[in-house]
Structures are given as structure tokens and as C-alpha cells.
Protein backbone atom coordinates (compact mmCIF):
# COMPACT_ATOMS: atom_id res chain seq x y z
CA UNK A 1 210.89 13.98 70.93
CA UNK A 2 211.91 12.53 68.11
CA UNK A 3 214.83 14.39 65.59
CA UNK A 4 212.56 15.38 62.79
CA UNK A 5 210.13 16.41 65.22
CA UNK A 6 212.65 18.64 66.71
CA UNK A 7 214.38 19.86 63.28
CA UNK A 8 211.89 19.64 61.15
CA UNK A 9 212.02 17.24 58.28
CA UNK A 10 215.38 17.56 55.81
CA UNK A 11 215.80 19.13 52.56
CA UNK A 12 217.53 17.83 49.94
CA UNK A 13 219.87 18.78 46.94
CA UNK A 14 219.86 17.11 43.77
CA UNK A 15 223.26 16.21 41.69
CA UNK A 16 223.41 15.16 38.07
CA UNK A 17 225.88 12.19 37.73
CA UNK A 18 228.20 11.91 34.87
CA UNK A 19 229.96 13.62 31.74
CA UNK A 20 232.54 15.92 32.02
CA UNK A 21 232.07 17.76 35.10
CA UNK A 22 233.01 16.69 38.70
CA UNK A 23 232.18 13.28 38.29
CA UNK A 24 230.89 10.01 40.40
CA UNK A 25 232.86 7.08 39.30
CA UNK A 26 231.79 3.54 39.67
CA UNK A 27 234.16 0.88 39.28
CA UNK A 28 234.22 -3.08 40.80
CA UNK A 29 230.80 -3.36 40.07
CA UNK A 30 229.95 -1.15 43.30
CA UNK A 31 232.08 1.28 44.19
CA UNK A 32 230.95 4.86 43.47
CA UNK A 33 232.93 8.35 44.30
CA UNK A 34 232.77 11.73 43.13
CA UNK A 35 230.70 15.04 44.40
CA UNK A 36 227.56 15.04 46.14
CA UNK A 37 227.51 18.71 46.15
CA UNK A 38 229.56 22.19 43.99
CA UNK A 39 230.31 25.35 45.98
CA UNK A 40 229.49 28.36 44.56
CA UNK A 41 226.99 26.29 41.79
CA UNK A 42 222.93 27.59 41.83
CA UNK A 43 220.71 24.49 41.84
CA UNK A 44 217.55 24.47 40.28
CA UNK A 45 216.01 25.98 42.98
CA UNK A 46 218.20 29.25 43.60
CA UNK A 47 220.28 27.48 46.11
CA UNK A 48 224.17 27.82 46.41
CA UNK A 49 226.41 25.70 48.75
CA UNK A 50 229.14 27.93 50.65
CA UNK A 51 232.70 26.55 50.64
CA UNK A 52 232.82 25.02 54.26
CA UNK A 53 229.04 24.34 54.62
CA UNK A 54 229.47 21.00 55.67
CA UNK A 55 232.53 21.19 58.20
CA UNK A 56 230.51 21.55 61.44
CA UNK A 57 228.53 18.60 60.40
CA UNK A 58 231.06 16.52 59.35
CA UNK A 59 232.88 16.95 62.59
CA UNK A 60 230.19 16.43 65.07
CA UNK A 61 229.77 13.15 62.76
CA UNK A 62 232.76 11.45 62.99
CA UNK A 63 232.78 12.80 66.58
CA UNK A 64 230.02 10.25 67.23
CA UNK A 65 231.33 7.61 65.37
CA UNK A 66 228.48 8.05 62.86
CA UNK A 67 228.58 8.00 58.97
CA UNK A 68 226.79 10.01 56.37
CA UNK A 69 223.74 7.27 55.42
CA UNK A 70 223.81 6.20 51.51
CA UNK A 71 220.20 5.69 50.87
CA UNK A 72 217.97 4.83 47.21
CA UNK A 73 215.65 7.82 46.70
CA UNK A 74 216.24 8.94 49.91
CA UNK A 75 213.66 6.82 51.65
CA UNK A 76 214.79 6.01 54.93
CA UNK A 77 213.61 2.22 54.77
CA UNK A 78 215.90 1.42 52.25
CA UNK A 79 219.71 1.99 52.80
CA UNK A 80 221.65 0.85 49.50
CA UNK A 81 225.42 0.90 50.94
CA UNK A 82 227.76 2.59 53.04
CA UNK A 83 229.73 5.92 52.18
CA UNK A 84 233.06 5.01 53.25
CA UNK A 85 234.46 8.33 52.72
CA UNK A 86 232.75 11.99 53.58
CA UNK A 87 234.60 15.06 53.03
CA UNK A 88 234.95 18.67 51.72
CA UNK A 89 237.50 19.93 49.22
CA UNK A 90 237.94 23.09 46.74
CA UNK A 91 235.22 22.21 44.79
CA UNK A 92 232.42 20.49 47.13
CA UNK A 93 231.66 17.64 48.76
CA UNK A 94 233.61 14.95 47.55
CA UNK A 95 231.66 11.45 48.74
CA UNK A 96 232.84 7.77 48.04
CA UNK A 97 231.54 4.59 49.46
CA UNK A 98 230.36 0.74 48.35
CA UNK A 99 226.63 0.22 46.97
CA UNK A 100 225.40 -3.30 49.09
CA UNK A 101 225.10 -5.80 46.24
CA UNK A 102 223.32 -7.82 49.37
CA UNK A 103 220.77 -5.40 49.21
CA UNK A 104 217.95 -5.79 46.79
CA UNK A 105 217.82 -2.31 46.17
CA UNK A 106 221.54 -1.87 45.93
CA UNK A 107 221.66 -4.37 43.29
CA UNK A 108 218.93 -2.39 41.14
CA UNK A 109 220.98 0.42 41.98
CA UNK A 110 223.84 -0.54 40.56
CA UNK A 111 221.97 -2.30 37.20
CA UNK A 112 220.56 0.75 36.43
CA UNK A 113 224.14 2.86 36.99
CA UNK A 114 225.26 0.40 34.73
CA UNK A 115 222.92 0.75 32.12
CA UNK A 116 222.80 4.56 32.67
CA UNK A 117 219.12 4.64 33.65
CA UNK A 118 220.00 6.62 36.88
CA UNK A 119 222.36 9.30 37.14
CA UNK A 120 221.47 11.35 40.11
CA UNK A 121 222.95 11.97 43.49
CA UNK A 122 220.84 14.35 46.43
CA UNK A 123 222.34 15.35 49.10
CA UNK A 124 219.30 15.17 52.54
CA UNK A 125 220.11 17.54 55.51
CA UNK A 126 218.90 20.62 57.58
CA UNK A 127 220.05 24.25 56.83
CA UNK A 128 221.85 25.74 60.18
CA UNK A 129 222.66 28.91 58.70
CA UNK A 130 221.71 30.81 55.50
CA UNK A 131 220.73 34.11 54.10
CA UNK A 132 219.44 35.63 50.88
CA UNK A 133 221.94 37.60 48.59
CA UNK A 134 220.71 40.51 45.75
CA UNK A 135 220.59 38.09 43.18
CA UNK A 136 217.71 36.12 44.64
CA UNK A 137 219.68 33.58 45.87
CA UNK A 138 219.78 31.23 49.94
CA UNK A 139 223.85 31.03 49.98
CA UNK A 140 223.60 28.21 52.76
CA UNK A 141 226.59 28.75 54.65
CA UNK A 142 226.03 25.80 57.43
CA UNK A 143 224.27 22.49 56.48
CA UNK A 144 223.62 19.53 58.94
CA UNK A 145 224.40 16.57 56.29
CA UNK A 146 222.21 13.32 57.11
CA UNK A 147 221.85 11.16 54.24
CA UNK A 148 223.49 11.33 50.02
CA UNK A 149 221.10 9.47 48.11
CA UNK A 150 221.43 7.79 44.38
CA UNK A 151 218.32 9.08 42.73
CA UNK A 152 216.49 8.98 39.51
CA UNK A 153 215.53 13.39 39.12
CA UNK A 154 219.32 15.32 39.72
CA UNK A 155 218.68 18.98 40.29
CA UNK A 156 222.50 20.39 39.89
CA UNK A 157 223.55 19.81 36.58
CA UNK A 158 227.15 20.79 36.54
CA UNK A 159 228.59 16.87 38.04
CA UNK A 160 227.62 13.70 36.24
CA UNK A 161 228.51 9.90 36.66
CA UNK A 162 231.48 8.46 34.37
CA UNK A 163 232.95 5.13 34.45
CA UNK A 164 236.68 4.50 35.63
CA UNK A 165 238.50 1.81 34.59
CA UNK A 166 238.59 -1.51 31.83
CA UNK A 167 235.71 -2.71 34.25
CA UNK A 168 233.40 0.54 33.76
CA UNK A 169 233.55 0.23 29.92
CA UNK A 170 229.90 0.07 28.47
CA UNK A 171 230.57 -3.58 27.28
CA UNK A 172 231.70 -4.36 30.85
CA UNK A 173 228.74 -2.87 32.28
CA UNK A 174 226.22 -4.22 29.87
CA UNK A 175 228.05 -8.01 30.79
CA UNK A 176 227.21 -7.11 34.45
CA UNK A 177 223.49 -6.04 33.75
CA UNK A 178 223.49 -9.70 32.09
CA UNK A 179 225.37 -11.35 34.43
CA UNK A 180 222.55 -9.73 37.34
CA UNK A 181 219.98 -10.33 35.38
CA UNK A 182 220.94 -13.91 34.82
CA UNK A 183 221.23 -14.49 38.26
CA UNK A 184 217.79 -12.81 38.95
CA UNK A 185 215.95 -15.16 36.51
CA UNK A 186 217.53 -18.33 37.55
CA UNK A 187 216.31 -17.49 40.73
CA UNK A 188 212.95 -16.54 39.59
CA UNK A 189 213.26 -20.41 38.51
CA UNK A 190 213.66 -22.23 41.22
């Protein structure tokens, strides 16, 4: 039987990227960090992450010598990069890794980072343990994490994508959309 046969398929939590709020960064042209998910923040849909959530998960991970996936929109079929680094702090889940510039997708990715066209992250998993509090809330206390996707729609507003760095300056980035889309047309050429 197959996992999502067994669990069921996963939900998913939606992060804003950028501004002033626990931020993603992206800097070398790839290189994104920041918070996947806020304890103690209620999502768009009534939801609030426990402190600790993820612990369990993150154990039995690295356990196996497996990784948290980075995928684009979380489709399964298209991985964009590897998250490098996985953990919990005071404020949530703190998640860095390197977008694939390899990857067709992870160079799109990336472009439209750069040009601030995207600025979600979503968090895909299973809910292990939960319950409903009196103000209409799921506190989700234990989360299976599989998967922290860039995406286009964020549904947790409070963390947003900023740049870091000389190299995440909007003229830097805007030279990089060039310098990809240069390279994409004089392909397109040959």
C-alpha cells in the first residue's frame, strides 16, 4: 500500500514571503532561507502551528537519512532544489536550502523571486495530532512534514521574502532576470 494510500493525501500551509516579518532571504542567485511556518500565527484557514509541531517529524527524518523535499507548487513531479537545512526555533520553522538552477523549473523559480512575481512558501504534511480550541481554532500540535514548496498563493501573511546582500539588490536581481533571460533566448536560437 502505497503512503498516501495509507495517510491519506497531505495538507498544506501557505507562507507569504517577504517585508518585514520573519523573512526568506535569497542571495547567490539561489540560495533561499527564512520560515516556512510561525507558531502561535492563525492562517487563513483557522489553523495555528504549536511550538514543537514538527520535532517528531524532523527526527524520524534525519533518522532515515531523508530530507524535507523543496518542490514548485507542490507538485510532486517537479522538485526545484534541495533544503539543506530543516529545523525548529522560537518562532517556527526556520528552512534554508539551494533552488537547482539545473532545473528548468528552478530557474523560473528563481526569475520570478527575482522579479518579485512569487512570494509564497507552503509547507505539505499530515496532521498527527490536533484539537479544536474555544476560539474556533485546529492548534496542530504534531505535524508529519513532507515537502516546503515555493508557491505563487501564500496563506500566512505575517513572513515575507527580502533580499540579503549587494547581490539581492533590485538592480542585481533585475541583471540576473536579464542575464537568464539572455541565456534562454540564445538558446531559443540555436
Amino acid at each position: 500500500m502505497g503512503y498516501m494510500q495509507q495517510y491519506g493525501a497531505p495538507e498544506r500551509k501557505f507562507v507569504a514571503l517577504g517585508g518585514a516579518a520573519p523573512a526568506i532571504r535569497v542571495s547567490e542567485g539561489a540560495v533561499v532561507e527564512g520560515y516556512a511556518s510561525l507558531f502561535g500565527a492563525r492562517d487563513q484557514g483557522g489553523d495555528v502551528v504549536q511550538a514543537g509541531a514538527y520535532a517528531a517529524s524532523l527526527a524520524a527524518l534525519a533518522g532515515a537519512g531523508r530530507r524535507v523535499k523543496m518542490l514548485w507548487q507542490h507538485d510532486p513531479a517537479q522538485p526545484i532544489g534541495v533544503w539543506d537545512e530543516v529545523r525548529e526555533d522560537a518562532r517556527g520553522l526556520w528552512v534554508k536550502g539551494r533552488i537547482l538552477m539545473d532545473v528548468e523549473k528552478g530557474r523560473e523559480a528563481a526569475a520570478l523571486l527575482a522579479a518579485g512575481a512569487m512570494d509564497g512558501l507552503s509547507i505539505g504534511y499530515r496532521t498527527v495530532k490536533a484539537e479544536r480550541d474555544g476560539k474556533n481554532r485546529r492548534v496542530l500540535s504534531e505535524l508529519e512534514l513532507w515537502e516546503v514548496s515555493l508557491v505563487t498563493f501564500p496563506m500566512l501573511a505575517e513572513a515575507r521574502v527580502s533580499a540579503k546582500g549587494e547581490s539581492l539588490e533590485a538592480e542585481s536581481w533585475r541583471s540576473l532576470a536579464q542575464i537568464l533571460e539572455d541565456a534562454r533566448q540564445s538558446l531559443a536560437d540555436r
